[in-house]
C-alpha atoms as a PDB file:
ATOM      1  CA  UNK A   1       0.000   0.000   0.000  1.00  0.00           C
ATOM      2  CA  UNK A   2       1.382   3.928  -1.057  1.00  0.00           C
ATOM      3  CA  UNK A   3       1.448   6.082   1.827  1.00  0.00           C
ATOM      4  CA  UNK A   4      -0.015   9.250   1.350  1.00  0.00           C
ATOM      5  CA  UNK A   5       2.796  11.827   1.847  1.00  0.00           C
ATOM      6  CA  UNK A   6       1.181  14.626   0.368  1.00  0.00           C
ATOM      7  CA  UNK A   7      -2.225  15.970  -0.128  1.00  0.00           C
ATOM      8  CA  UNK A   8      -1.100  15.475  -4.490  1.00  0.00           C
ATOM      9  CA  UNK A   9      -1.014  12.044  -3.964  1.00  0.00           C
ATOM     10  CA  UNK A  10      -4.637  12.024  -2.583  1.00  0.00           C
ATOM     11  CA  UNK A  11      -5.983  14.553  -5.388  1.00  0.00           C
ATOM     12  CA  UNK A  12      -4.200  12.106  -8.364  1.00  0.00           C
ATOM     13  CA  UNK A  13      -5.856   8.881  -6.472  1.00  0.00           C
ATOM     14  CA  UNK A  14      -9.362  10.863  -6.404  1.00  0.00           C
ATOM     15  CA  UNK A  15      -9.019  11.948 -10.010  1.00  0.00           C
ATOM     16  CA  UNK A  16      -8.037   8.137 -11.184  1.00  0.00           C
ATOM     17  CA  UNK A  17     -11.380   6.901  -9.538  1.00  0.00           C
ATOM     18  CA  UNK A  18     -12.754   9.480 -11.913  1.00  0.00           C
ATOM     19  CA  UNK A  19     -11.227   8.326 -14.753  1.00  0.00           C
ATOM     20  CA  UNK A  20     -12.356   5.073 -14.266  1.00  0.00           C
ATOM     21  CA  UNK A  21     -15.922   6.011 -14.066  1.00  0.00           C
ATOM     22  CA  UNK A  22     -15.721   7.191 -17.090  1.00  0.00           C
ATOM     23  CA  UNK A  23     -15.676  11.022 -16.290  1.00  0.00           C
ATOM     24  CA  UNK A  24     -15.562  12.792 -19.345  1.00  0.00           C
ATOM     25  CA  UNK A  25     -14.840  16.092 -17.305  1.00  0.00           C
ATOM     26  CA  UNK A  26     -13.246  16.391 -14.106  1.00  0.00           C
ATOM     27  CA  UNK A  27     -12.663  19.976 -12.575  1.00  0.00           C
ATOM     28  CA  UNK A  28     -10.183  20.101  -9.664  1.00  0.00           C
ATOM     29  CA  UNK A  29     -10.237  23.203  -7.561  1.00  0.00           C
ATOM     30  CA  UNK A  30      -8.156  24.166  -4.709  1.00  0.00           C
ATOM     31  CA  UNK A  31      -8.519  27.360  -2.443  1.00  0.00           C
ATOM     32  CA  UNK A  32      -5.734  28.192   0.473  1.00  0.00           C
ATOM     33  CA  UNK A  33      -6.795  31.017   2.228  1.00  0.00           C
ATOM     34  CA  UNK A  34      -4.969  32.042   5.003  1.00  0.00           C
ATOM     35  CA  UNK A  35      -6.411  34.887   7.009  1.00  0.00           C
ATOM     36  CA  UNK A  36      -9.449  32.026   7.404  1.00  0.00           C
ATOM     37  CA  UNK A  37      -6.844  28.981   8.018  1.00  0.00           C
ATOM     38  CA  UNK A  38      -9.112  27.163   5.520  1.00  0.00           C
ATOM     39  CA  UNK A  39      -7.790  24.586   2.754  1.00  0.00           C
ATOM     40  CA  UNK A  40     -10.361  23.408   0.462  1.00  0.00           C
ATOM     41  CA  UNK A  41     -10.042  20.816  -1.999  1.00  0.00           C
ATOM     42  CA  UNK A  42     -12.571  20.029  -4.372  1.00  0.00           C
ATOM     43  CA  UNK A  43     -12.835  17.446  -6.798  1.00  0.00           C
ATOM     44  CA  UNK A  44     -16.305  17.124  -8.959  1.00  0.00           C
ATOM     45  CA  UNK A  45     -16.542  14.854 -12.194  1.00  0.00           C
ATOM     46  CA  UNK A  46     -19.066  14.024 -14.536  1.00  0.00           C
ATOM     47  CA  UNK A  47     -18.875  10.505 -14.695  1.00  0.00           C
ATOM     48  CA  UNK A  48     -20.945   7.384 -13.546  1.00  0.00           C
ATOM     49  CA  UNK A  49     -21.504   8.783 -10.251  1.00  0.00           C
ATOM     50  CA  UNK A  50     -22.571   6.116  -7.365  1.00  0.00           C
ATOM     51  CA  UNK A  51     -26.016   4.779  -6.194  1.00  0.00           C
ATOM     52  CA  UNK A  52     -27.364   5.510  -2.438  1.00  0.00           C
ATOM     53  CA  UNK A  53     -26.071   2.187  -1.201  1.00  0.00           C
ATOM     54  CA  UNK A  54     -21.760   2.967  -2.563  1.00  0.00           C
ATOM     55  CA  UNK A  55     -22.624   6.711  -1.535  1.00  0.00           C
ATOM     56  CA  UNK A  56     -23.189   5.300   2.024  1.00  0.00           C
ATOM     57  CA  UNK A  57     -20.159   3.043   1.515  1.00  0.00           C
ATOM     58  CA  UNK A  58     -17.563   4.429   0.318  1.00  0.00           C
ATOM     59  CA  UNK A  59     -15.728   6.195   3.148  1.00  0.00           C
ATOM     60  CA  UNK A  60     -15.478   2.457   4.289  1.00  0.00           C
ATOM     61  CA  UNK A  61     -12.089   1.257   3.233  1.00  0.00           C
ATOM     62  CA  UNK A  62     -12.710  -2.018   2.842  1.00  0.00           C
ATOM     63  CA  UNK A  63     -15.544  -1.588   0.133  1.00  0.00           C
ATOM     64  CA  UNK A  64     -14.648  -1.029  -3.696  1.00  0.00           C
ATOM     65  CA  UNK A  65     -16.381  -1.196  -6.625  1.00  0.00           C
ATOM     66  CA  UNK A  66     -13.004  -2.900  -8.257  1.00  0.00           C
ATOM     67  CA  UNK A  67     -12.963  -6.244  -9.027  1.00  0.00           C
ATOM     68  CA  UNK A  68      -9.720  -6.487  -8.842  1.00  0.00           C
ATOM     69  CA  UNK A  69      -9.001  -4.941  -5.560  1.00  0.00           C
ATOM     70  CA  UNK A  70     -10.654  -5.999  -2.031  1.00  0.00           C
ATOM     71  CA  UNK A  71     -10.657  -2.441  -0.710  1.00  0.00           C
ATOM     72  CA  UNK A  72     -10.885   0.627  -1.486  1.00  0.00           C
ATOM     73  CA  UNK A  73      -8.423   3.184   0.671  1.00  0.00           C
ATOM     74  CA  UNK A  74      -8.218   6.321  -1.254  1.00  0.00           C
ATOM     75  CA  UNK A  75     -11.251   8.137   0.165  1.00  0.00           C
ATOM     76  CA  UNK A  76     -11.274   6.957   3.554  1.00  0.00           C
ATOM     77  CA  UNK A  77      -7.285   8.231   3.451  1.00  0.00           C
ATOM     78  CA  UNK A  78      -8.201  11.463   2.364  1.00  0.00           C
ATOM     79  CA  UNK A  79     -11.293  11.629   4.998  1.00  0.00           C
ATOM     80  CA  UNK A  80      -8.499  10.426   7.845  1.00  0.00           C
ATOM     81  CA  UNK A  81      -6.423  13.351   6.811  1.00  0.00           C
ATOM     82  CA  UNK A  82      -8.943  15.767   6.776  1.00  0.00           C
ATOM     83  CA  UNK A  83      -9.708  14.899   9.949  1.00  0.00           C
ATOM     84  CA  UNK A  84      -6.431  14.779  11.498  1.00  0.00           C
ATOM     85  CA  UNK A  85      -6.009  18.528  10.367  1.00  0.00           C
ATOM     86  CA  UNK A  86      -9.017  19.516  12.058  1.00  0.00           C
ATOM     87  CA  UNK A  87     -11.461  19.670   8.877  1.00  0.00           C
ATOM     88  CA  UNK A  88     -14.053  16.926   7.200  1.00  0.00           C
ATOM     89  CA  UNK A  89     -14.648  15.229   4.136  1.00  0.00           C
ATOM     90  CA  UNK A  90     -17.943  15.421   2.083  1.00  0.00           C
ATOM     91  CA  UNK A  91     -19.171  13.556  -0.984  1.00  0.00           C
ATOM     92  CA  UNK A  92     -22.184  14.511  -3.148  1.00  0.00           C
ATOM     93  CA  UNK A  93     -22.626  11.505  -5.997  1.00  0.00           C
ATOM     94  CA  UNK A  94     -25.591  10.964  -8.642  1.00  0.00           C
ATOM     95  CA  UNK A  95     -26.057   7.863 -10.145  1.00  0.00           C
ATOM     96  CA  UNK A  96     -25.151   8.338 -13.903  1.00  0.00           C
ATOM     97  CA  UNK A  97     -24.555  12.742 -12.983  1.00  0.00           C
ATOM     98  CA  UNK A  98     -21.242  12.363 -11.106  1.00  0.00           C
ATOM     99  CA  UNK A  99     -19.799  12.958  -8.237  1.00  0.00           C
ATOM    100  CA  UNK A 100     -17.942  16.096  -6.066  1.00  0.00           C
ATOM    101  CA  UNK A 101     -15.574  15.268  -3.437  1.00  0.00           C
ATOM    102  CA  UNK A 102     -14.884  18.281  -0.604  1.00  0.00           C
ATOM    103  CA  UNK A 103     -12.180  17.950   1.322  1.00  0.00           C
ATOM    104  CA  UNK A 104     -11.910  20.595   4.381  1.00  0.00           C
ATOM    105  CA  UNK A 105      -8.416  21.021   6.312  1.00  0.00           C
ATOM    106  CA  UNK A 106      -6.979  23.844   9.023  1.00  0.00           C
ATOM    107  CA  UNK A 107      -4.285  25.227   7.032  1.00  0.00           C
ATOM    108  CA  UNK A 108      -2.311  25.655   9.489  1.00  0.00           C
ATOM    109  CA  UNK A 109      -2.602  22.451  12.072  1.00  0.00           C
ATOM    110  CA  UNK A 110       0.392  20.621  12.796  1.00  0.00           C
ATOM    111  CA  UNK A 111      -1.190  17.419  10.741  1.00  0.00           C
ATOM    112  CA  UNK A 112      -2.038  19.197   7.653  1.00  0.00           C
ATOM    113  CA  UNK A 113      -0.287  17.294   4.880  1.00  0.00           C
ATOM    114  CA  UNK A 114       1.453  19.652   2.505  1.00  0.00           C
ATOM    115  CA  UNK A 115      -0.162  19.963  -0.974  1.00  0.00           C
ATOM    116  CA  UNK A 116       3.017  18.634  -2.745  1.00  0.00           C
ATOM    117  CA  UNK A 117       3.941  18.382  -6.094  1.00  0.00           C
ATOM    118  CA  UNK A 118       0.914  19.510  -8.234  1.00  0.00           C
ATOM    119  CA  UNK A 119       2.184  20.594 -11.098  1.00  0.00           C
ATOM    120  CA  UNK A 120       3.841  16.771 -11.728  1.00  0.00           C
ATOM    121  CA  UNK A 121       0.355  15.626 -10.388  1.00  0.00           C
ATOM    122  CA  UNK A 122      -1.464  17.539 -13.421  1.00  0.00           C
ATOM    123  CA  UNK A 123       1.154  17.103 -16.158  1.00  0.00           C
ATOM    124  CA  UNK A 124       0.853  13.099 -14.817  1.00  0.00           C
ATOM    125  CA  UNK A 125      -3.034  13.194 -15.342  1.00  0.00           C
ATOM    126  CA  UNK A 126      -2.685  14.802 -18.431  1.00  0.00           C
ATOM    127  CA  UNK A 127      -0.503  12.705 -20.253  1.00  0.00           C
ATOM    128  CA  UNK A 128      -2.103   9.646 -18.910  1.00  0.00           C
ATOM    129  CA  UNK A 129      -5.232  10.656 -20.493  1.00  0.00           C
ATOM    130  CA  UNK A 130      -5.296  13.319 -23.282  1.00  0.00           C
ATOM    131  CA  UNK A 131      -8.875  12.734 -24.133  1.00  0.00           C
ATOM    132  CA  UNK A 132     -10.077  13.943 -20.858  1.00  0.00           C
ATOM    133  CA  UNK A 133     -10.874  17.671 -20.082  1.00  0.00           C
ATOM    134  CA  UNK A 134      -9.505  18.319 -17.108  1.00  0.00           C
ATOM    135  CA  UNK A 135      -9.625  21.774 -15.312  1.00  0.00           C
ATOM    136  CA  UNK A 136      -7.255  22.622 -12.707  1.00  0.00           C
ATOM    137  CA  UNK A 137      -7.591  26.013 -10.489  1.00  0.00           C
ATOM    138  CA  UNK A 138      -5.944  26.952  -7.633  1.00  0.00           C
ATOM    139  CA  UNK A 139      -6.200  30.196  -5.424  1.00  0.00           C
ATOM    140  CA  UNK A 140      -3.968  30.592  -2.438  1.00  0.00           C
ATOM    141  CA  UNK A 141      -4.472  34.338  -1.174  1.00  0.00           C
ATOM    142  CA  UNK A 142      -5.271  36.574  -3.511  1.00  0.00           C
ATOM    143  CA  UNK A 143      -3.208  34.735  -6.105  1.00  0.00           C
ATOM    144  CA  UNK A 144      -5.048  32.574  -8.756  1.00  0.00           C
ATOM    145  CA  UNK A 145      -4.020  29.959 -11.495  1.00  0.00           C
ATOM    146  CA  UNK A 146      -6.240  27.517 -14.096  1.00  0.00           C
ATOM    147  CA  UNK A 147      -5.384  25.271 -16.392  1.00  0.00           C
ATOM    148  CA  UNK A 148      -8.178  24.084 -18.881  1.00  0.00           C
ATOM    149  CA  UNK A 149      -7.012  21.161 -21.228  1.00  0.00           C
ATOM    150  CA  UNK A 150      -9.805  22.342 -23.633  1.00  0.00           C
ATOM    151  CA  UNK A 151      -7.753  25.788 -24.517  1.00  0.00           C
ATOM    152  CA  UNK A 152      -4.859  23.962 -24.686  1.00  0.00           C
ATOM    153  CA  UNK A 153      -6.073  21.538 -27.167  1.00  0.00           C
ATOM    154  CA  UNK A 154      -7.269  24.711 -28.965  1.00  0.00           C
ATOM    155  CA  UNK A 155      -4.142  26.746 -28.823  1.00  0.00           C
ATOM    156  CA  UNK A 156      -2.492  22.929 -30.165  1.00  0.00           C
ATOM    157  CA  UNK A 157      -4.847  21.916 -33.043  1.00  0.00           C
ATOM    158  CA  UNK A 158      -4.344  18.364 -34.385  1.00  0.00           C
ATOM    159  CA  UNK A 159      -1.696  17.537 -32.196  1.00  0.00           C
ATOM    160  CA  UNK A 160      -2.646  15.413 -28.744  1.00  0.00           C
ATOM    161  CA  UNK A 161      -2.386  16.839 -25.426  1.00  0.00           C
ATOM    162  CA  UNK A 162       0.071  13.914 -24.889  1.00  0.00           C
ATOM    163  CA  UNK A 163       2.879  15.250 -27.678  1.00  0.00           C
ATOM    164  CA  UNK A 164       6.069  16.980 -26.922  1.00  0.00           C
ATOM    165  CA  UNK A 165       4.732  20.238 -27.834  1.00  0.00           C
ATOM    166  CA  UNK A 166       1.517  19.179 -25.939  1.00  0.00           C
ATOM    167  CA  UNK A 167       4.090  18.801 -22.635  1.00  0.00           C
ATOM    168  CA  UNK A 168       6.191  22.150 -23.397  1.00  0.00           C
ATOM    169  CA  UNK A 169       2.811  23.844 -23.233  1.00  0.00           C
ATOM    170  CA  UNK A 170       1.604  22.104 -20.631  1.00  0.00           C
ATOM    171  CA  UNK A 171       4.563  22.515 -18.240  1.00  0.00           C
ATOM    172  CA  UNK A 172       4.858  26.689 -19.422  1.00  0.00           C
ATOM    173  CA  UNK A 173       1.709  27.072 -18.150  1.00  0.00           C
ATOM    174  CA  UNK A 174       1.891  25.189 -14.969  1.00  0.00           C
ATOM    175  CA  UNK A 175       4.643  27.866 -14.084  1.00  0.00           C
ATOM    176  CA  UNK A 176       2.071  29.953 -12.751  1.00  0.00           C
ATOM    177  CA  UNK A 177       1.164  27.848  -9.940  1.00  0.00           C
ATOM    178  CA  UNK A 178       1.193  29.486  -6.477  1.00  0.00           C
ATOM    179  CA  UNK A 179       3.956  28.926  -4.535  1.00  0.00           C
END
């Protein structure tokens, strides 16, 4: 089992889950706002979304919808670390809609993973899976950055997200990231 070092590592488990529902769209959005010692992460997708019965679930970390696996940790991780910095974890899911995923931490508790290595995080999701639209925005302070894969694909015409000059975009955009 990974250990989860790094809130990064939680968002690019989360966003996987997404891509194997079959989200078309996933939006990732994260707010640090210090005066309010707040740390939101949000995570919302449009993909095949979970009935009543996984919705009540799937905090549980031995229930998964994988066949392949016997549990499920990534959720109930990222709940257990939301907790442990003071916050909460909240999950609104649609059968067939989607789901969002809030995550709620005290910036500044002593258990409050850092947010790590995002920009490797996108760049990783990206090139995993060009035919996704992903949108990434961050705000920390009055500082903001996004990154939408649609305008990118725009700016690249016929080449994939996934080529070289796909990446050299990619990575001269994510240089705007709040430090």
């Amino acid at each position: 089992m990974k250990i989860m070092e790094d809130l990064s590592l939680h968002i690019l488990d989360i966003v996987e889950n997404s891509i194997a529902a079959e989200a078309e769209n996933i939006k990732i959005d994260i707010k640090e706002n210090e005066r309010k010692d707040l740390l939101t992460i949000e995570i919302s997708d449009d993909g095949n979304g979970m009935n009543p019965d996984q919705l009540k679930k799937a905090l549980d970390p031995f229930f998964t919808t994988k066949a392949h696996r016997r549990f499920g940790l990534g959720l109930s991780l990222l709940a257990e670390s939301a907790k442990a910095a003071d916050g909460n974890l909240s999950i609104c899911s649609a059968l067939n809609e989607g789901t969002k995923i809030s995550a709620k931490f005290r910036l500044g508790h002593i258990d409050c993973k850092p947010i790590g290595d995002m920009a490797q995080t996108v760049i990783s999701l990206i090139m995993g899976n060009p035919g996704v639209n992903l949108i990434y925005s961050h705000k920390k302070n009055q500082r903001q950055f996004r990154l939408d894969t649609r305008k990118i694909q725009d700016d690249l015409g016929s080449s994939p997200l996934n080529s070289p000059d796909g990446l050299r975009m990619i990575k001269d955009k994510l240089k705007g990231l709040p430090k």
